[in-house]
PDB file of N, CA and C in Angstrom:
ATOM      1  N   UNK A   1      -0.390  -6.072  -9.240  1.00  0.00           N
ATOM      2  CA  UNK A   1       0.830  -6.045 -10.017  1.00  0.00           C
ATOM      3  C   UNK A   1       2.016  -6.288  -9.082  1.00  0.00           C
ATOM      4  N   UNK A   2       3.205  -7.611  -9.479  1.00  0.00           N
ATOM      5  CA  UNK A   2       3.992  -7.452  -8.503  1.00  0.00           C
ATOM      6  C   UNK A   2       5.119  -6.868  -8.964  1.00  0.00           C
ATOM      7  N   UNK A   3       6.000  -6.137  -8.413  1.00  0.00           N
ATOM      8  CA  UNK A   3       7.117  -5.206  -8.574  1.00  0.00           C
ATOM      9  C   UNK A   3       8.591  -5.844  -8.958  1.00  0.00           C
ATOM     10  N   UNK A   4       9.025  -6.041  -9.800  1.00  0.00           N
ATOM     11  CA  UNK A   4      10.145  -6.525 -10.200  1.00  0.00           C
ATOM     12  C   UNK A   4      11.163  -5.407 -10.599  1.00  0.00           C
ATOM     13  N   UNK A   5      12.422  -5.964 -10.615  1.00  0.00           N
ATOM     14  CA  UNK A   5      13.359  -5.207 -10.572  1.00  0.00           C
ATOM     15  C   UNK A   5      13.363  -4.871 -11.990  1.00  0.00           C
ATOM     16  N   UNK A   6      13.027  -5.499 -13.179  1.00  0.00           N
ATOM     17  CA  UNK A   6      13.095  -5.424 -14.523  1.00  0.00           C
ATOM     18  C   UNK A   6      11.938  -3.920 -14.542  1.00  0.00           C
ATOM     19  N   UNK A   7      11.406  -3.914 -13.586  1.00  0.00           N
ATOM     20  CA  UNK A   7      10.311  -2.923 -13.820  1.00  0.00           C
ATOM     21  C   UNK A   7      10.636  -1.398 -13.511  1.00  0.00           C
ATOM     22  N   UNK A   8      11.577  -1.738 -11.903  1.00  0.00           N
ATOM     23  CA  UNK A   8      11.974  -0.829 -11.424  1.00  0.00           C
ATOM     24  C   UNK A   8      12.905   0.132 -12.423  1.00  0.00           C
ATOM     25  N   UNK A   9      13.889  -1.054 -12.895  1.00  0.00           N
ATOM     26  CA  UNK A   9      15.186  -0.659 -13.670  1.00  0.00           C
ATOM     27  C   UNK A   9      14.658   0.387 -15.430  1.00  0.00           C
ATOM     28  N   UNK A  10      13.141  -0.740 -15.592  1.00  0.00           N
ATOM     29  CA  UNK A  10      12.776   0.394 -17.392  1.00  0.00           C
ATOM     30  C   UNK A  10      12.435   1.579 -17.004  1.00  0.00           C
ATOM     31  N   UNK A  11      11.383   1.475 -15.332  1.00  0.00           N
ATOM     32  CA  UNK A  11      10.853   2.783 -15.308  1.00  0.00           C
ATOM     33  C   UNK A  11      12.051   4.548 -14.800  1.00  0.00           C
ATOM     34  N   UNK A  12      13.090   3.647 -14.169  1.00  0.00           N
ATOM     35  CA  UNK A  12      13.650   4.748 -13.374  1.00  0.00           C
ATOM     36  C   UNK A  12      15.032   4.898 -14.470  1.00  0.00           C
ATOM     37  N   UNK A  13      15.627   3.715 -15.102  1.00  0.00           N
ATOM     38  CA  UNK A  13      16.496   3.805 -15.934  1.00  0.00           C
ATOM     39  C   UNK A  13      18.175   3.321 -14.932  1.00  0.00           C
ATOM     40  N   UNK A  14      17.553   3.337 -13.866  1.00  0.00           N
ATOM     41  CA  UNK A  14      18.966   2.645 -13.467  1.00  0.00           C
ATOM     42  C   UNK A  14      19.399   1.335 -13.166  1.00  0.00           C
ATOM     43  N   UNK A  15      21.133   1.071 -13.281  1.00  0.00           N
ATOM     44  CA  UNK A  15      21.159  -0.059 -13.726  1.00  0.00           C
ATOM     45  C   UNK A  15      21.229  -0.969 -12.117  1.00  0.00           C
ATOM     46  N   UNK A  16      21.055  -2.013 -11.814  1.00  0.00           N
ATOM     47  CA  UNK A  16      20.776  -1.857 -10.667  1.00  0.00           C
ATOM     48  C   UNK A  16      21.505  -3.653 -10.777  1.00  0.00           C
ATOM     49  N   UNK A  17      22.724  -4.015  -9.908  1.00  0.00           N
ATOM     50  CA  UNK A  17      23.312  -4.893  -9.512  1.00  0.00           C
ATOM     51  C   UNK A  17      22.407  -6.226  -9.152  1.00  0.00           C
ATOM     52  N   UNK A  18      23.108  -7.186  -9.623  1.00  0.00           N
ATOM     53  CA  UNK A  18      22.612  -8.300  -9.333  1.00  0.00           C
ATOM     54  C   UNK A  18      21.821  -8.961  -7.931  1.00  0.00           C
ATOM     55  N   UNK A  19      22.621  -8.490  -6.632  1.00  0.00           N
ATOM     56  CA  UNK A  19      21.997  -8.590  -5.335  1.00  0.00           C
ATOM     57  C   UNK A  19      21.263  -7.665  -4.859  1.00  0.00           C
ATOM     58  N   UNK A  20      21.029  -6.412  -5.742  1.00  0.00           N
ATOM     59  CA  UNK A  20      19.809  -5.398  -5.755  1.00  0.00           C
ATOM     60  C   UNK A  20      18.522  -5.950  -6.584  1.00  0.00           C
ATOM     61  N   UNK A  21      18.801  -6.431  -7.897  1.00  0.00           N
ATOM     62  CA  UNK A  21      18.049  -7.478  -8.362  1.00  0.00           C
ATOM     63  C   UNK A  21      17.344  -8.160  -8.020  1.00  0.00           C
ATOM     64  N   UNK A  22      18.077  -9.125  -7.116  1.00  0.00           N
ATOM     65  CA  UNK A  22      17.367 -10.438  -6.054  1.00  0.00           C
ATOM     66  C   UNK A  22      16.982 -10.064  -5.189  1.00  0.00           C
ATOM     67  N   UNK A  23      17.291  -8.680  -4.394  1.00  0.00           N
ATOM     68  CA  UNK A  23      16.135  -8.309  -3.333  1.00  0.00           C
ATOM     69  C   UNK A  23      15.123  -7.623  -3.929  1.00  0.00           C
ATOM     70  N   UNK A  24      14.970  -6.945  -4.889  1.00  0.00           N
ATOM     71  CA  UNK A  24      13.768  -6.395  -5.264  1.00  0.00           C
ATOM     72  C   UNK A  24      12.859  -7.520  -5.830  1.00  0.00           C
ATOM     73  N   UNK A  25      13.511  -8.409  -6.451  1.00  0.00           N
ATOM     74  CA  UNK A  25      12.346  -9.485  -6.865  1.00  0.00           C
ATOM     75  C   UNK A  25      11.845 -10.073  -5.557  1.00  0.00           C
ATOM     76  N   UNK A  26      12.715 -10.445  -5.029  1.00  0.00           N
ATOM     77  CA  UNK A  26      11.926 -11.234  -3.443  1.00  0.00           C
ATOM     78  C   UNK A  26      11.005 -10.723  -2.724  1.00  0.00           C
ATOM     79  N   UNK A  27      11.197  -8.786  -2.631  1.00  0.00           N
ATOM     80  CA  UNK A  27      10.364  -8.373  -1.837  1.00  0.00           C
ATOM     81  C   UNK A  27       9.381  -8.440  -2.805  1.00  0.00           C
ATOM     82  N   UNK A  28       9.086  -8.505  -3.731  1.00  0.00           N
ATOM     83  CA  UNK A  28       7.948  -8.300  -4.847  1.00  0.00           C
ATOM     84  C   UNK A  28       7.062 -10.231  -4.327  1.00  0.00           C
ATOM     85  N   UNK A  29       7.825 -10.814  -4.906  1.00  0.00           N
ATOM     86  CA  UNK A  29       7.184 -11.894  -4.284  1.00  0.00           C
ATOM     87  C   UNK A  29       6.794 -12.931  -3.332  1.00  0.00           C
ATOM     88  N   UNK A  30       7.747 -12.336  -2.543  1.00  0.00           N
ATOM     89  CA  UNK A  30       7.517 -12.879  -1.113  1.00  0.00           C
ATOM     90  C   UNK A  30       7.703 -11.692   0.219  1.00  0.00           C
ATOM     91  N   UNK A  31       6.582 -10.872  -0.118  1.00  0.00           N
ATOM     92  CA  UNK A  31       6.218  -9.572   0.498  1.00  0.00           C
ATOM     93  C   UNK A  31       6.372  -9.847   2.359  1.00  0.00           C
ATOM     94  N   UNK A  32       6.638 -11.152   2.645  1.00  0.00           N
ATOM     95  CA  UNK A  32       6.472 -11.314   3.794  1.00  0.00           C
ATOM     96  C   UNK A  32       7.394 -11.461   4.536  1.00  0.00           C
ATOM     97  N   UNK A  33       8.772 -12.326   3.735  1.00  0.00           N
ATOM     98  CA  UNK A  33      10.157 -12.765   4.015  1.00  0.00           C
ATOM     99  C   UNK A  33      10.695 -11.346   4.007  1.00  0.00           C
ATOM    100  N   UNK A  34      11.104 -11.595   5.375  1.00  0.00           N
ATOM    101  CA  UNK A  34      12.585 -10.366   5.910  1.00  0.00           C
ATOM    102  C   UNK A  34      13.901 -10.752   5.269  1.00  0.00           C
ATOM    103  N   UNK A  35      14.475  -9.510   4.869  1.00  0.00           N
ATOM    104  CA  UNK A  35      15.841  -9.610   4.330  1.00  0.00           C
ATOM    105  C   UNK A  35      16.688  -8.403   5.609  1.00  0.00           C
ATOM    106  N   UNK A  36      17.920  -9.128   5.454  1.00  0.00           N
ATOM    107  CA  UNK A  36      18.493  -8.419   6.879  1.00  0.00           C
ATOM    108  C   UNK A  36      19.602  -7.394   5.256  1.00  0.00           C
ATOM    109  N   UNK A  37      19.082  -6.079   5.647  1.00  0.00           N
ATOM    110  CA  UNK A  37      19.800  -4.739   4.531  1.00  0.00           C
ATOM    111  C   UNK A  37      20.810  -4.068   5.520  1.00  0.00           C
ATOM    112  N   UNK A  38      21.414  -2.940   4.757  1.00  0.00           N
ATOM    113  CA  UNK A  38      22.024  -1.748   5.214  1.00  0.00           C
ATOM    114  C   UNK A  38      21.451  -0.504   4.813  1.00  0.00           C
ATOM    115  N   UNK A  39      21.014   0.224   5.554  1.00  0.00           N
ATOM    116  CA  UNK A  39      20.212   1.449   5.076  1.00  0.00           C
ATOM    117  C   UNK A  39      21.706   2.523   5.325  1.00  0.00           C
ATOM    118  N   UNK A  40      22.115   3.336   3.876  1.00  0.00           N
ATOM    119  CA  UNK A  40      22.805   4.423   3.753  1.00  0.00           C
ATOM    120  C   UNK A  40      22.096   5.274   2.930  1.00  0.00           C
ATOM    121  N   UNK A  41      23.094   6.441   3.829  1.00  0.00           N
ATOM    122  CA  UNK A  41      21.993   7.509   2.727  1.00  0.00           C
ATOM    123  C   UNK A  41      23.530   8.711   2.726  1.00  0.00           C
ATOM    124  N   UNK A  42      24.674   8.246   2.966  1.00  0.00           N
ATOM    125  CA  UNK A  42      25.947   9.246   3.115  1.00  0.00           C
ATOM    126  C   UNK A  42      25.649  10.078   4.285  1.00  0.00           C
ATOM    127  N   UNK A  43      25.152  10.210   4.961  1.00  0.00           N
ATOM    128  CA  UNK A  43      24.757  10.867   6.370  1.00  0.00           C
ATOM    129  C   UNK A  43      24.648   9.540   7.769  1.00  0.00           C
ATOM    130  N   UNK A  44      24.927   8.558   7.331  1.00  0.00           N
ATOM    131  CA  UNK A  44      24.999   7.338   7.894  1.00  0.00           C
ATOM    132  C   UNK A  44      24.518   6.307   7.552  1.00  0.00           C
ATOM    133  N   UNK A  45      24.543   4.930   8.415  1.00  0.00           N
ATOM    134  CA  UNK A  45      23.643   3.644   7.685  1.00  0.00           C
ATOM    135  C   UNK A  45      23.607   3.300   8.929  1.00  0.00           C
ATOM    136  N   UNK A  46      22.687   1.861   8.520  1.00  0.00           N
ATOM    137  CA  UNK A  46      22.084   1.059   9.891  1.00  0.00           C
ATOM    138  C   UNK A  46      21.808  -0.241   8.943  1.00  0.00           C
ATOM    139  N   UNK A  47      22.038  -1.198   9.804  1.00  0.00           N
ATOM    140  CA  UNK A  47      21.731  -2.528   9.422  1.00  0.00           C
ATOM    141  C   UNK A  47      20.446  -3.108  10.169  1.00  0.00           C
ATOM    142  N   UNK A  48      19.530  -3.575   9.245  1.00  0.00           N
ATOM    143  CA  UNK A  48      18.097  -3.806   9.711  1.00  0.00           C
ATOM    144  C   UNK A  48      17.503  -4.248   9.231  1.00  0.00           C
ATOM    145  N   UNK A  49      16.631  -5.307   9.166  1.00  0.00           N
ATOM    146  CA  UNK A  49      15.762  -6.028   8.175  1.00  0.00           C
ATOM    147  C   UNK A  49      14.209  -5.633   7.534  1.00  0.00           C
ATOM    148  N   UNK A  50      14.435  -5.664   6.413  1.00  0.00           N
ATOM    149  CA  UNK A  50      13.143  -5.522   6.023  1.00  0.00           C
ATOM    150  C   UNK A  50      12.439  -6.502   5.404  1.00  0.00           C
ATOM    151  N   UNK A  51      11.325  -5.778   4.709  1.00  0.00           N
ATOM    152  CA  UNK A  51      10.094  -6.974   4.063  1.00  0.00           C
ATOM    153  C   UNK A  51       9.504  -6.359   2.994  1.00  0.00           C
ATOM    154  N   UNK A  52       9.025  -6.804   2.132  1.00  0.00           N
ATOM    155  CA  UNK A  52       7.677  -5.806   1.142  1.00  0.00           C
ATOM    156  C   UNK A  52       6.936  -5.108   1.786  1.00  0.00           C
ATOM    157  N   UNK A  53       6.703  -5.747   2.812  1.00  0.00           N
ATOM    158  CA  UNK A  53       5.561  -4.908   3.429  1.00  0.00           C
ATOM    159  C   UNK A  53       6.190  -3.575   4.425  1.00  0.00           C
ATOM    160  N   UNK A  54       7.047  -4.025   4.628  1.00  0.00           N
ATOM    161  CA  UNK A  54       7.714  -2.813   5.614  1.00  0.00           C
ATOM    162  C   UNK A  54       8.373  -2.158   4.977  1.00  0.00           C
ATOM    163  N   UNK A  55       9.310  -1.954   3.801  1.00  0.00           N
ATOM    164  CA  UNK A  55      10.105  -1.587   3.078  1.00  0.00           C
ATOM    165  C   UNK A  55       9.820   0.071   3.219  1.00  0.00           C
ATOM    166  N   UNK A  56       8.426   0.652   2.490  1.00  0.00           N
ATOM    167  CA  UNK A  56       8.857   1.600   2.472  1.00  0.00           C
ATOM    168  C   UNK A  56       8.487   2.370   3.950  1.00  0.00           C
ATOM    169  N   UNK A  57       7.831   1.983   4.969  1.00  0.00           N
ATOM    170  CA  UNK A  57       7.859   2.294   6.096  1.00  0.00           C
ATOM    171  C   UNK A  57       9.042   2.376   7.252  1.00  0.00           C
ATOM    172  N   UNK A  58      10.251   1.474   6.646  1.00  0.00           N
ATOM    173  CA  UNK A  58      11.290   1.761   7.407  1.00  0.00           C
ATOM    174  C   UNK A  58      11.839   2.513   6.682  1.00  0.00           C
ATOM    175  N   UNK A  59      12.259   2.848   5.387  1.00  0.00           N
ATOM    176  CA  UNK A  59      13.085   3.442   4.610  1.00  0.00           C
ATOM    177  C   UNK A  59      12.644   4.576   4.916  1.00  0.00           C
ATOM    178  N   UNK A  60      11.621   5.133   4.859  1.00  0.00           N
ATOM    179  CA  UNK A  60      10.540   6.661   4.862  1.00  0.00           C
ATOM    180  C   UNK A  60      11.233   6.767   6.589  1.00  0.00           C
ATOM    181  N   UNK A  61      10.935   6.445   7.693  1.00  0.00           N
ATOM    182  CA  UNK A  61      11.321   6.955   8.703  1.00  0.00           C
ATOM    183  C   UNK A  61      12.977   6.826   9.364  1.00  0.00           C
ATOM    184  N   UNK A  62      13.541   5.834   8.355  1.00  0.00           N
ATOM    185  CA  UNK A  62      14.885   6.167   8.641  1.00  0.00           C
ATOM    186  C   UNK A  62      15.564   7.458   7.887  1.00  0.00           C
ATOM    187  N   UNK A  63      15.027   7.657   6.870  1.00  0.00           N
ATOM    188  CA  UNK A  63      15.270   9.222   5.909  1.00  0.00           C
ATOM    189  C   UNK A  63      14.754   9.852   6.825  1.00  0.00           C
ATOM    190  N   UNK A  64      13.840  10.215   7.325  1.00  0.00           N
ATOM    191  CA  UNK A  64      13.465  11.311   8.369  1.00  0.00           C
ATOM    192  C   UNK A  64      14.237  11.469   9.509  1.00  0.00           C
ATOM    193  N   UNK A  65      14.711  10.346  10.123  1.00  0.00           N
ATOM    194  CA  UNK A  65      15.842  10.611  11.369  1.00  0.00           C
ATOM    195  C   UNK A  65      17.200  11.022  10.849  1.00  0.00           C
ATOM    196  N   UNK A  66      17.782  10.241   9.630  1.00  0.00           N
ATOM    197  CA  UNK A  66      18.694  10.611   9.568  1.00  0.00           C
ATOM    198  C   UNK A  66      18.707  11.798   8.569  1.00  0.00           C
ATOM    199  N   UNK A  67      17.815  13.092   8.442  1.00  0.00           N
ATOM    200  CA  UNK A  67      18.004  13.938   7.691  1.00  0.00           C
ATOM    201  C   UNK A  67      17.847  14.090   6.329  1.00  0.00           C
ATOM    202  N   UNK A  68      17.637  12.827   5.675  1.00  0.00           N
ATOM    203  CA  UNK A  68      16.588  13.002   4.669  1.00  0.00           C
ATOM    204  C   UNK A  68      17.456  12.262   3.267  1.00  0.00           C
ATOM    205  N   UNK A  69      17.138  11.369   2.257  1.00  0.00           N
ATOM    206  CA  UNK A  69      17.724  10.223   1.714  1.00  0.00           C
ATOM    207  C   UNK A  69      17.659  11.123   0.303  1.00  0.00           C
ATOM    208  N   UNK A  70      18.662  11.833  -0.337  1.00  0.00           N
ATOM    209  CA  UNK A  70      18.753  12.653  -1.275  1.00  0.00           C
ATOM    210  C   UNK A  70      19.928  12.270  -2.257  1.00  0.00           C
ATOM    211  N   UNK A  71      20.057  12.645  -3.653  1.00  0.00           N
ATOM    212  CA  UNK A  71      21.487  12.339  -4.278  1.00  0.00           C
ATOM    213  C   UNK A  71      22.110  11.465  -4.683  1.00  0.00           C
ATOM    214  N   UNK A  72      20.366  10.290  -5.052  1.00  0.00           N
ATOM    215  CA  UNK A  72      20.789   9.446  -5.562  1.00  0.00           C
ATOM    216  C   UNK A  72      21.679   8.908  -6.912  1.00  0.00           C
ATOM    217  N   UNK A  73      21.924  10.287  -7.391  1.00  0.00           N
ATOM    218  CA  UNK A  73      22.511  10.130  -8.577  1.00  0.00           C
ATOM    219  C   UNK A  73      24.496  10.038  -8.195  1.00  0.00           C
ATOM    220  N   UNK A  74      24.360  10.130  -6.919  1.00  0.00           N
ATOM    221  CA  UNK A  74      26.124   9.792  -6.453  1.00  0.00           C
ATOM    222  C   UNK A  74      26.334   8.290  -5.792  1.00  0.00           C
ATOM    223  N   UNK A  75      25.180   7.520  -5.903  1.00  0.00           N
ATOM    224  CA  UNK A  75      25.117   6.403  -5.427  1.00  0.00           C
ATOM    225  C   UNK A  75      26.473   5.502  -5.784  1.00  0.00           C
ATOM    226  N   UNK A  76      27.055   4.616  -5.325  1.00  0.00           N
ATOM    227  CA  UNK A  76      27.912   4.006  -6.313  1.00  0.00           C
ATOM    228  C   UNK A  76      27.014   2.678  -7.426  1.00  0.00           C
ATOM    229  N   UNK A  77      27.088   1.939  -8.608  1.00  0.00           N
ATOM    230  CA  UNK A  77      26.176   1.287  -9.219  1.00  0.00           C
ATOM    231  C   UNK A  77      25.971  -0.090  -8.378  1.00  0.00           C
ATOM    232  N   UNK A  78      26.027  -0.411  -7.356  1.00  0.00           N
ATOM    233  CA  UNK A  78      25.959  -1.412  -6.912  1.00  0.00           C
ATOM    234  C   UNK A  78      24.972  -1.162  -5.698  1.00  0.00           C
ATOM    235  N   UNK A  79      24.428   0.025  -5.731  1.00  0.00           N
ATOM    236  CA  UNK A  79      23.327   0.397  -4.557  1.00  0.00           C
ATOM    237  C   UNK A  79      22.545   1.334  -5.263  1.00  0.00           C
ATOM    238  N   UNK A  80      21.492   1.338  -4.307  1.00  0.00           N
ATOM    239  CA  UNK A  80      20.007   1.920  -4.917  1.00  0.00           C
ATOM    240  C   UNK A  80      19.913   3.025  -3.555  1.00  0.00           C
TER     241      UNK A  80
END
């Protein structure tokens, strides 16, 4: 099953911006192509590229260094 943002957005209910859109479809189908992101979590960010395949392996250990990726409901709607 590949992961689309239409999927992400029915199952979790949020509305999720157009260039959040296009990276979730890409990593869904081209699991291999790096996208250069910003990882925030309000405790800081970092700019760094990811992939489908790495996605949740960098995300999971950048929440662990920087103290832990919580509160997503203060996000602004243009980030996930």
């Amino acid at each position: 099953m590949t992961v689309t943002a239409a999927l992400i957005a029915t199952a979790t209910g949020l509305v999720l911006s157009k260039a959040c859109t296009y990276l979730l479809d890409r990593l869904g189908e081209a699991p291999d192509e790096e996208h250069q992101v910003t990882l925030d979590n309000g405790k800081g960010s970092e700019s760094t590229k990811i992939s489908g395949t790495t996605f949740t392996g960098v995300t999971e250990s950048w929440c662990a260094e920087t103290g832990g990726c919580t509160g997503y409901d203060r996000c602004p709607t243009s980030y996930i």
